[in-house]
PDB file of N, CA and C in Angstrom:
ATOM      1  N   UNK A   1      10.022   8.392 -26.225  1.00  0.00           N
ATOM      2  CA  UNK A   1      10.001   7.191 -25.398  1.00  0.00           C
ATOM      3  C   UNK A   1      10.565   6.037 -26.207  1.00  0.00           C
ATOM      4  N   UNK A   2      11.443   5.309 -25.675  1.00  0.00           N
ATOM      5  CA  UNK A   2      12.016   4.098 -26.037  1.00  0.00           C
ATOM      6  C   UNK A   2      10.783   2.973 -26.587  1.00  0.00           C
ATOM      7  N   UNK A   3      11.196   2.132 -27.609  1.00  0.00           N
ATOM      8  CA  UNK A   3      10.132   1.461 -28.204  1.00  0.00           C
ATOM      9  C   UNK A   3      10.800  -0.490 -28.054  1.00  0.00           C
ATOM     10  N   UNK A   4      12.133  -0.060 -28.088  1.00  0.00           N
ATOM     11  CA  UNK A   4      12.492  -1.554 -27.627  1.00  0.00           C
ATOM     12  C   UNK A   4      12.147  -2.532 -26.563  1.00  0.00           C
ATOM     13  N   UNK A   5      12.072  -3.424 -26.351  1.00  0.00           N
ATOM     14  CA  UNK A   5      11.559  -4.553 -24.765  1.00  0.00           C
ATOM     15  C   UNK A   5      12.550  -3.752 -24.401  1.00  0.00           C
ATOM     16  N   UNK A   6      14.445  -3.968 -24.567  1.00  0.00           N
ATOM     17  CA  UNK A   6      15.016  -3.836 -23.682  1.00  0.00           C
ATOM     18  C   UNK A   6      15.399  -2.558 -23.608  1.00  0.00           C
ATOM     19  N   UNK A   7      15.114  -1.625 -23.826  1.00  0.00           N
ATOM     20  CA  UNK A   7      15.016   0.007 -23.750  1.00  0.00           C
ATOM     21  C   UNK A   7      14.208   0.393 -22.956  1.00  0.00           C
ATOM     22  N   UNK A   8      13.182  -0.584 -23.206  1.00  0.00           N
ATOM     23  CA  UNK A   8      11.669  -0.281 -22.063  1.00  0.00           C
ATOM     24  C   UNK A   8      11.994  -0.700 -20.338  1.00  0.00           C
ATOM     25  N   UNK A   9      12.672  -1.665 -20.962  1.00  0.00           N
ATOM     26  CA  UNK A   9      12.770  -2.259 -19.133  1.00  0.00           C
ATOM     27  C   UNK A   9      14.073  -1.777 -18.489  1.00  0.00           C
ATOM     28  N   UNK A  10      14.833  -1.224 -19.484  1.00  0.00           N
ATOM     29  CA  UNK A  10      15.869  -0.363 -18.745  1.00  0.00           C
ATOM     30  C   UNK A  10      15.011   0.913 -18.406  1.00  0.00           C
ATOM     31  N   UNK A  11      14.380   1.944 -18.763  1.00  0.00           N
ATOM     32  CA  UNK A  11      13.662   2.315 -18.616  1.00  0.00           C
ATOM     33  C   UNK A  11      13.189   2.432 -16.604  1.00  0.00           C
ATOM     34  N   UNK A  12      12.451   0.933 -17.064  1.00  0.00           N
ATOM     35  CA  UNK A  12      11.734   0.422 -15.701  1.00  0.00           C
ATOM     36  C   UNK A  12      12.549   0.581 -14.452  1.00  0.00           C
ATOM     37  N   UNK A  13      13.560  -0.232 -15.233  1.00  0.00           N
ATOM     38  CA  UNK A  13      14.877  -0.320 -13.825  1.00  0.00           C
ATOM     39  C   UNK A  13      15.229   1.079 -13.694  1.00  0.00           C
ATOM     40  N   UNK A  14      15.621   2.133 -14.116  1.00  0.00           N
ATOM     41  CA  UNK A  14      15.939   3.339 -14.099  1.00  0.00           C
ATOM     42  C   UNK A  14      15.125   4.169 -13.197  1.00  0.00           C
ATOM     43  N   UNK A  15      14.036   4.327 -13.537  1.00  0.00           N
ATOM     44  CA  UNK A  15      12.705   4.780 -12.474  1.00  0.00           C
ATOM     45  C   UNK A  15      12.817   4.121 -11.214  1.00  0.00           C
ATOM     46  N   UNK A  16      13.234   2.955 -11.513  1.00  0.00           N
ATOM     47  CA  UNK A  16      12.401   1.910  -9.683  1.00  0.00           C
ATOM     48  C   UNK A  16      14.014   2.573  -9.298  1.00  0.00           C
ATOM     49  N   UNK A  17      15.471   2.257  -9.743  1.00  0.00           N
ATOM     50  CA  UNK A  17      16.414   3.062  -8.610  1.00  0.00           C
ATOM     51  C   UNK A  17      16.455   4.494  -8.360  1.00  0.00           C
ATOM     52  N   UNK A  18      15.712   5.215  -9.061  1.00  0.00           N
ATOM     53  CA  UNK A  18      15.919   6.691  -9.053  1.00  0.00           C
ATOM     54  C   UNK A  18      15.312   6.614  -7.713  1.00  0.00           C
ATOM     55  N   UNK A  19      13.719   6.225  -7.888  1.00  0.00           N
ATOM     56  CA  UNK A  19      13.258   6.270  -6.184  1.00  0.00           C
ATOM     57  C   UNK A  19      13.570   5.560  -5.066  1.00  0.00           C
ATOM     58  N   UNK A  20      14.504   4.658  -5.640  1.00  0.00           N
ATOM     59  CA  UNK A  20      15.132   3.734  -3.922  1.00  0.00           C
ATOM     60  C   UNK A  20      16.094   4.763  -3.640  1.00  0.00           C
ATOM     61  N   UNK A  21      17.317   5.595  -4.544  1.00  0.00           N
ATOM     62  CA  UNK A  21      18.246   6.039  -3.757  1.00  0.00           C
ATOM     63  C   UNK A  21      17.632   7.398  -3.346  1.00  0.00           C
ATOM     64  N   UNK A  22      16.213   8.351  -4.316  1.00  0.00           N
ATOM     65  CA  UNK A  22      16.136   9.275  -3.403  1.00  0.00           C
ATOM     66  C   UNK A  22      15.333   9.171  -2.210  1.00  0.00           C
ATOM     67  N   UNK A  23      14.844   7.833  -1.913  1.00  0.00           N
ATOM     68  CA  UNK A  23      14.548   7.530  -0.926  1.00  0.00           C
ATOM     69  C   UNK A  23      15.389   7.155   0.138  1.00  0.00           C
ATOM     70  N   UNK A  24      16.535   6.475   0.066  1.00  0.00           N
ATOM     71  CA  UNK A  24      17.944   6.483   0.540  1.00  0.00           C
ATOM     72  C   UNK A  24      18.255   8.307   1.030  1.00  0.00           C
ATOM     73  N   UNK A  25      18.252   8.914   0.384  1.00  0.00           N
ATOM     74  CA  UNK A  25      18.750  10.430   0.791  1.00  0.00           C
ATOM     75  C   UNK A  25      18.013  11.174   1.794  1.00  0.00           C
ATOM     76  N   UNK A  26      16.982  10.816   1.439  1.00  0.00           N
ATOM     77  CA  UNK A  26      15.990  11.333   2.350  1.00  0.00           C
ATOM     78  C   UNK A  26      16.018  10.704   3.477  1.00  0.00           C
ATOM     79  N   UNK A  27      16.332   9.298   4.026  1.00  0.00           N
ATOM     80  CA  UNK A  27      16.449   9.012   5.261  1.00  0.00           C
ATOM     81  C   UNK A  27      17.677   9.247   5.613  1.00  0.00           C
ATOM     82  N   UNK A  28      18.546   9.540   4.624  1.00  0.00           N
ATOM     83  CA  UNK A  28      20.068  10.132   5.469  1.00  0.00           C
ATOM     84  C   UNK A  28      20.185  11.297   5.727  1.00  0.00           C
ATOM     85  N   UNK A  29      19.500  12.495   5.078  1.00  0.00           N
ATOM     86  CA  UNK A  29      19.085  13.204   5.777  1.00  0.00           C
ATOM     87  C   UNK A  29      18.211  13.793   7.193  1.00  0.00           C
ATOM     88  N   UNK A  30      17.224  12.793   6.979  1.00  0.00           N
ATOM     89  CA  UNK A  30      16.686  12.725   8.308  1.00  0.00           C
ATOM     90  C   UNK A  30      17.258  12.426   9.551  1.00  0.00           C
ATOM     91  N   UNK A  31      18.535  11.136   9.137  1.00  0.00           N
ATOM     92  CA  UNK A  31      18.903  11.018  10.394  1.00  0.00           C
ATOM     93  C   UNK A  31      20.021  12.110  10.930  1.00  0.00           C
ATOM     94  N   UNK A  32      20.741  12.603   9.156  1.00  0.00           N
ATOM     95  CA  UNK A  32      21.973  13.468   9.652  1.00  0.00           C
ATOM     96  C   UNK A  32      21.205  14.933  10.727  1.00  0.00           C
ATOM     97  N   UNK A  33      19.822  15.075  10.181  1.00  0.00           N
ATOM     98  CA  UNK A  33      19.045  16.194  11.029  1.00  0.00           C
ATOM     99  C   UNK A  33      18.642  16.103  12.592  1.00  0.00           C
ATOM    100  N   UNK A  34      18.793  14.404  12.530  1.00  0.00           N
ATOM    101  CA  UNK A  34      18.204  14.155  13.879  1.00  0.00           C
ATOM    102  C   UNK A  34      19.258  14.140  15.711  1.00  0.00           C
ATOM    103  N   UNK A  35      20.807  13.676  14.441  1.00  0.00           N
ATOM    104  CA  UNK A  35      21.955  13.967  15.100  1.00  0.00           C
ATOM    105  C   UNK A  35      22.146  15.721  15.578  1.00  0.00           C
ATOM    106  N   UNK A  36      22.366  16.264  14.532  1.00  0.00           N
ATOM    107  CA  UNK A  36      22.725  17.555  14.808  1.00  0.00           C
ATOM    108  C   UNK A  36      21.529  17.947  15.520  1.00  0.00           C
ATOM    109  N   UNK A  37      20.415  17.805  15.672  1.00  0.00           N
ATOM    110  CA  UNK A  37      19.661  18.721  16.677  1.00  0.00           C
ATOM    111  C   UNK A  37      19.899  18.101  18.124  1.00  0.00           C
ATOM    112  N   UNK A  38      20.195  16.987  17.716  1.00  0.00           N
ATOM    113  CA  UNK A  38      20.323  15.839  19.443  1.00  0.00           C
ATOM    114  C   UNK A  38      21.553  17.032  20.107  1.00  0.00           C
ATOM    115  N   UNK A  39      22.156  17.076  19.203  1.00  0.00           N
ATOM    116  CA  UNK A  39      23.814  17.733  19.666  1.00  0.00           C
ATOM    117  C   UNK A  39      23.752  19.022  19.767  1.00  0.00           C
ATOM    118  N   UNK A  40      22.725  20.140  18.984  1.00  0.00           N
ATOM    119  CA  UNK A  40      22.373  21.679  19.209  1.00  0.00           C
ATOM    120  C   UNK A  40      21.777  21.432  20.893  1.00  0.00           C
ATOM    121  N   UNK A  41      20.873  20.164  21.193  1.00  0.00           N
ATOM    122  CA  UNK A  41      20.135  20.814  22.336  1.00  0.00           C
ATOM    123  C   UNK A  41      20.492  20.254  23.390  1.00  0.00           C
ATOM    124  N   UNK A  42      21.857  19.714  23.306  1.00  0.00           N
ATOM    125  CA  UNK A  42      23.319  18.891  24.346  1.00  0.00           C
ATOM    126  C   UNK A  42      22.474  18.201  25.068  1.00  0.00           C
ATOM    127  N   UNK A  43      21.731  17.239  24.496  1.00  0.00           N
ATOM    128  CA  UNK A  43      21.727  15.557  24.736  1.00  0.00           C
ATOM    129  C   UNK A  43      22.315  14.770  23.583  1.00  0.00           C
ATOM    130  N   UNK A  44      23.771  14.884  24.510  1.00  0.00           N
ATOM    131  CA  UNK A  44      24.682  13.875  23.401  1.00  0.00           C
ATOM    132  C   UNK A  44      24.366  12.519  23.905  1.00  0.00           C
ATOM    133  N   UNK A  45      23.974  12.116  25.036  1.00  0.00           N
ATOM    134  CA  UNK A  45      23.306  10.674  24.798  1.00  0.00           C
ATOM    135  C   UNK A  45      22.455   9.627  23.826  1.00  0.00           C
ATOM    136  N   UNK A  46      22.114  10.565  23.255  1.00  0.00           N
ATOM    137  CA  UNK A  46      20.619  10.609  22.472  1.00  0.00           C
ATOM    138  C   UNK A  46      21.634  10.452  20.599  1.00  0.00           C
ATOM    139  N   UNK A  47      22.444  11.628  20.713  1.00  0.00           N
ATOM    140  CA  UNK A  47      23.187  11.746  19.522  1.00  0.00           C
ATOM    141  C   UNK A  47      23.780  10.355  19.285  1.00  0.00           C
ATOM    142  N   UNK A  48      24.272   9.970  20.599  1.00  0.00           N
ATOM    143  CA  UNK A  48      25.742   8.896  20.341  1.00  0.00           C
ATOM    144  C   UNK A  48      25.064   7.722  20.295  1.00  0.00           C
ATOM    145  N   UNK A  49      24.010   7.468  20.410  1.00  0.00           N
ATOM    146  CA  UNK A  49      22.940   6.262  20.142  1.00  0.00           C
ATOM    147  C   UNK A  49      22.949   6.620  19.020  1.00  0.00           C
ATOM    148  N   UNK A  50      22.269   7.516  17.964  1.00  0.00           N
ATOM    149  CA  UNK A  50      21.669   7.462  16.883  1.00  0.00           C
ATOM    150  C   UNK A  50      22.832   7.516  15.712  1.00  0.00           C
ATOM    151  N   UNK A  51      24.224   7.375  16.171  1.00  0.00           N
ATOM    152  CA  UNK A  51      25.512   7.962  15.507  1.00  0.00           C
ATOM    153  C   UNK A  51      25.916   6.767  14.755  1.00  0.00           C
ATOM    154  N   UNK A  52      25.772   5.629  15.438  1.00  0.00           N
ATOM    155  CA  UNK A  52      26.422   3.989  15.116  1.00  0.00           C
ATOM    156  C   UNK A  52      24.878   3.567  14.034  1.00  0.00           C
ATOM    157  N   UNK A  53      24.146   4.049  13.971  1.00  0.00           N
ATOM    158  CA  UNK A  53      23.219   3.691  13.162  1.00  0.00           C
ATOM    159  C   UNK A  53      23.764   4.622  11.388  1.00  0.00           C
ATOM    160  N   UNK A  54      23.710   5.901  12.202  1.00  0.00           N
ATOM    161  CA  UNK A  54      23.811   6.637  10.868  1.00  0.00           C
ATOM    162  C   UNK A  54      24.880   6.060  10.296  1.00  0.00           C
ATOM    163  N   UNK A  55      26.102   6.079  10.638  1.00  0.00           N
ATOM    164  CA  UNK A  55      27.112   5.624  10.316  1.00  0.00           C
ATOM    165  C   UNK A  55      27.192   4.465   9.527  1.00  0.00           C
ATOM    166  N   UNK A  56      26.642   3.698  10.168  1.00  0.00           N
ATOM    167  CA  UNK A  56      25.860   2.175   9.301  1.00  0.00           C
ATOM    168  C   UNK A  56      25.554   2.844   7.895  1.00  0.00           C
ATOM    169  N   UNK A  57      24.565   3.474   7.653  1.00  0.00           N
ATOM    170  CA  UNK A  57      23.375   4.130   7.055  1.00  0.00           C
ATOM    171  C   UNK A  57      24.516   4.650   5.532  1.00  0.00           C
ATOM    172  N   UNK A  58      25.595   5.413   6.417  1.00  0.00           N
ATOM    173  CA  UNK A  58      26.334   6.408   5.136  1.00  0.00           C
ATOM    174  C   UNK A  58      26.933   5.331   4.891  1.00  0.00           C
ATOM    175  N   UNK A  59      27.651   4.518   5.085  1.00  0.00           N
ATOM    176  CA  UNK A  59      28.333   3.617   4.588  1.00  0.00           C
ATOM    177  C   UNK A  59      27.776   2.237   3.698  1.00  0.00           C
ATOM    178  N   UNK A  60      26.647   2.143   3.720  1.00  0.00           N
ATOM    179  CA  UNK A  60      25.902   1.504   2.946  1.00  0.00           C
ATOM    180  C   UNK A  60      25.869   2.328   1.480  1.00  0.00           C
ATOM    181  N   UNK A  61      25.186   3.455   1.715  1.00  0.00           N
ATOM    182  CA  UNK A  61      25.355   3.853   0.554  1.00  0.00           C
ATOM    183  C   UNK A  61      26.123   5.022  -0.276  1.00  0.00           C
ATOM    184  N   UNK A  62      27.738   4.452   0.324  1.00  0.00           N
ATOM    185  CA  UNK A  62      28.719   5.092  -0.240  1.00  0.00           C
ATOM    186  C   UNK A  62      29.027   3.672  -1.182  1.00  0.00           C
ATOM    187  N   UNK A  63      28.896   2.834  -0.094  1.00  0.00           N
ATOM    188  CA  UNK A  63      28.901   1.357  -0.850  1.00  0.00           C
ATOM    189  C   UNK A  63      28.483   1.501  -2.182  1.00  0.00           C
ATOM    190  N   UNK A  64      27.092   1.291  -1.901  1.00  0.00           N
ATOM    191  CA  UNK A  64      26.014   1.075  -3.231  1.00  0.00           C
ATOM    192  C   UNK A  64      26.532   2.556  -4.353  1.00  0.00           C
ATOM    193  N   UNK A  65      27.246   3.787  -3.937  1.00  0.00           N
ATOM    194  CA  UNK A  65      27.556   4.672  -5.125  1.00  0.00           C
ATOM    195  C   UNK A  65      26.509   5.448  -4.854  1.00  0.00           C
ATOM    196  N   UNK A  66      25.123   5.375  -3.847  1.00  0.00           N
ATOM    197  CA  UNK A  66      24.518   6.230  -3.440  1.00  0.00           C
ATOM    198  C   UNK A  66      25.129   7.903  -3.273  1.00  0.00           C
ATOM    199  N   UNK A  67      26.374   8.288  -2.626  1.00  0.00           N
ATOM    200  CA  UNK A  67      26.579   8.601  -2.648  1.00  0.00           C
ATOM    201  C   UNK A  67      28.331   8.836  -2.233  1.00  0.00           C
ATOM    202  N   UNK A  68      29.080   9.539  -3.110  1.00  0.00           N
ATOM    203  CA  UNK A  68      30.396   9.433  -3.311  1.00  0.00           C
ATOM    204  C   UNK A  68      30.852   9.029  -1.608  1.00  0.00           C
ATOM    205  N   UNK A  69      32.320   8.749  -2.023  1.00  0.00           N
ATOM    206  CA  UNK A  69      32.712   7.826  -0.917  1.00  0.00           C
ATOM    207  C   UNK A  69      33.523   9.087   0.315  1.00  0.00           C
ATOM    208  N   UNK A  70      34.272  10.007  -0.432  1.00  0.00           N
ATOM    209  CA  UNK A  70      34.814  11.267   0.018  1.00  0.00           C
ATOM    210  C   UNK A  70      33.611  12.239   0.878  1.00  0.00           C
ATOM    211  N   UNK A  71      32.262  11.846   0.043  1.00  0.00           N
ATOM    212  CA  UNK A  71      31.244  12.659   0.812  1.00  0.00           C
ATOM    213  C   UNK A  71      30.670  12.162   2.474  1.00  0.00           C
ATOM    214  N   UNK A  72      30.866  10.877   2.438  1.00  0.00           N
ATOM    215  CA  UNK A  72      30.356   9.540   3.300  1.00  0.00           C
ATOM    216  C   UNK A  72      31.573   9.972   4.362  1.00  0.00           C
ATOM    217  N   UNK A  73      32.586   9.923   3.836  1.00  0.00           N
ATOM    218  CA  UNK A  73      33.736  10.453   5.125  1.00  0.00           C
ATOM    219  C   UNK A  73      33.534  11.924   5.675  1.00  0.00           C
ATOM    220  N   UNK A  74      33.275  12.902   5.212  1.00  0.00           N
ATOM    221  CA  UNK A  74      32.689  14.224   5.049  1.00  0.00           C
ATOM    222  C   UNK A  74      31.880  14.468   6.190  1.00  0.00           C
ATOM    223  N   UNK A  75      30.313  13.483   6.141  1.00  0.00           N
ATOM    224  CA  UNK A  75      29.315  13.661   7.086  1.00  0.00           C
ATOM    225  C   UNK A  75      30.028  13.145   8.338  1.00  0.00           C
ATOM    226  N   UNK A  76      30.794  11.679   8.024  1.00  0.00           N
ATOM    227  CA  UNK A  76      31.324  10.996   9.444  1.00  0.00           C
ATOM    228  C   UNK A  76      32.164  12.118  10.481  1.00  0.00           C
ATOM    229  N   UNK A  77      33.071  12.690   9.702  1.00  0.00           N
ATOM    230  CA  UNK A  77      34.229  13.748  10.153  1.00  0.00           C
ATOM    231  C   UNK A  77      33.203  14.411  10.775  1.00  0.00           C
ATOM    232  N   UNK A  78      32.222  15.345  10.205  1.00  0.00           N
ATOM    233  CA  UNK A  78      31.986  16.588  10.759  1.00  0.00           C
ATOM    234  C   UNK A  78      31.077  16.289  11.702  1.00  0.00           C
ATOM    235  N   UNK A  79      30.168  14.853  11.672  1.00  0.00           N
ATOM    236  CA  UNK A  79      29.288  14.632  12.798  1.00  0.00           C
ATOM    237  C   UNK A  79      30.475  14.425  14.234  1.00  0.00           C
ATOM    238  N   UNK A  80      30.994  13.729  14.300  1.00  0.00           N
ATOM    239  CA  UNK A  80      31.986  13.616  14.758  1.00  0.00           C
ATOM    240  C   UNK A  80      33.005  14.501  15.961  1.00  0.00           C
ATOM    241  N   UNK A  81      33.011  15.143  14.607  1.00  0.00           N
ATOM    242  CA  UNK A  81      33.647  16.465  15.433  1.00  0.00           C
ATOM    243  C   UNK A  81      32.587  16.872  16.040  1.00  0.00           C
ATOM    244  N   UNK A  82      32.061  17.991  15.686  1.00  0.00           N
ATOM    245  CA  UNK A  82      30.338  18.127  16.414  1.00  0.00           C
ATOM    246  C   UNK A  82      30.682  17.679  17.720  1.00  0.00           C
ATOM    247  N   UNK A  83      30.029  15.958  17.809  1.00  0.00           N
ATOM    248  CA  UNK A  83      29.781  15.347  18.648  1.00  0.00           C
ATOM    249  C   UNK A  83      31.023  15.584  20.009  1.00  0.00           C
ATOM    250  N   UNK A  84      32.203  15.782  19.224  1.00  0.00           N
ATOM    251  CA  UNK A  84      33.155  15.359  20.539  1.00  0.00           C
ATOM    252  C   UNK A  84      33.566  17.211  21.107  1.00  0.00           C
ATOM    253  N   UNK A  85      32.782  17.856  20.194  1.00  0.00           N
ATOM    254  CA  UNK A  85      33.070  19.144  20.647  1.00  0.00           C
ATOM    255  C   UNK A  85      32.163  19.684  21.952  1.00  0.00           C
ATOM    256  N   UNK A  86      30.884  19.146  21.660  1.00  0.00           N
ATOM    257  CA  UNK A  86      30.058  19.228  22.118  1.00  0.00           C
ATOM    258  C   UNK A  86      29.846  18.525  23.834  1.00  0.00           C
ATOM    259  N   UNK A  87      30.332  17.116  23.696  1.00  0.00           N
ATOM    260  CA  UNK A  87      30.832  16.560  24.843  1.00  0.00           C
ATOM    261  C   UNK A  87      32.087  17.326  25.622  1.00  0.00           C
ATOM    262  N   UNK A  88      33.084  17.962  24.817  1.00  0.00           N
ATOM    263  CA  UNK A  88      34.370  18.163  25.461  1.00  0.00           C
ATOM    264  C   UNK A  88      33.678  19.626  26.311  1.00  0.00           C
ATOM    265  N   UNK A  89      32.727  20.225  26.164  1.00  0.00           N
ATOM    266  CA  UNK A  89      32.099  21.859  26.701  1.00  0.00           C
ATOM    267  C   UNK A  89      31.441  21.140  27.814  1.00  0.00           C
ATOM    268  N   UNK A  90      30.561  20.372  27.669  1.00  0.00           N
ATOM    269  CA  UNK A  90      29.442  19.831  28.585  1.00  0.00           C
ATOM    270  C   UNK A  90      30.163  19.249  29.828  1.00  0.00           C
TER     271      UNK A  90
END
């Protein structure tokens, strides 16, 4: 364990973001789960409401480096597709 003030409070800061961004993941997961089941059980109404949020959501923290920026386009694309595949059958 670090013995310096400022070793210590990097430290601090290190811990307090570890749990904001895996707390960050975990609600982007939740919502990326909440889309794809909206869209498995074809209420895309339901999806395309919750889509402009997520979207919000990944782009925040592609921002913040939460998570890479290529990955953030990744979820958008494939929800996306999904979504308009799913509408184009229905």
């Amino acid at each position: 364990m670090a013995t310096h003030k400022s070793a210590l409070k990097a430290h601090r800061q290190t811990l307090k973001r570890h749990e904001h961004n895996r707390q960050m993941r975990s609600r982007l997961r939740r919502a990326l789960r909440a889309i794809r089941a909206a869209v498995d059980a074809g209420d895309t109404a339901k999806a395309q409401a919750a889509i402009a949020d997520t979207f919000s959501l990944i782009d925040t923290m592609a921002g913040k480096g939460i998570i890479h920026g290529n990955t953030a386009g990744r979820y958008k694309s494939r929800l996306t597709r999904r979504l308009s595949g799913k509408s184009a059958t229905a």
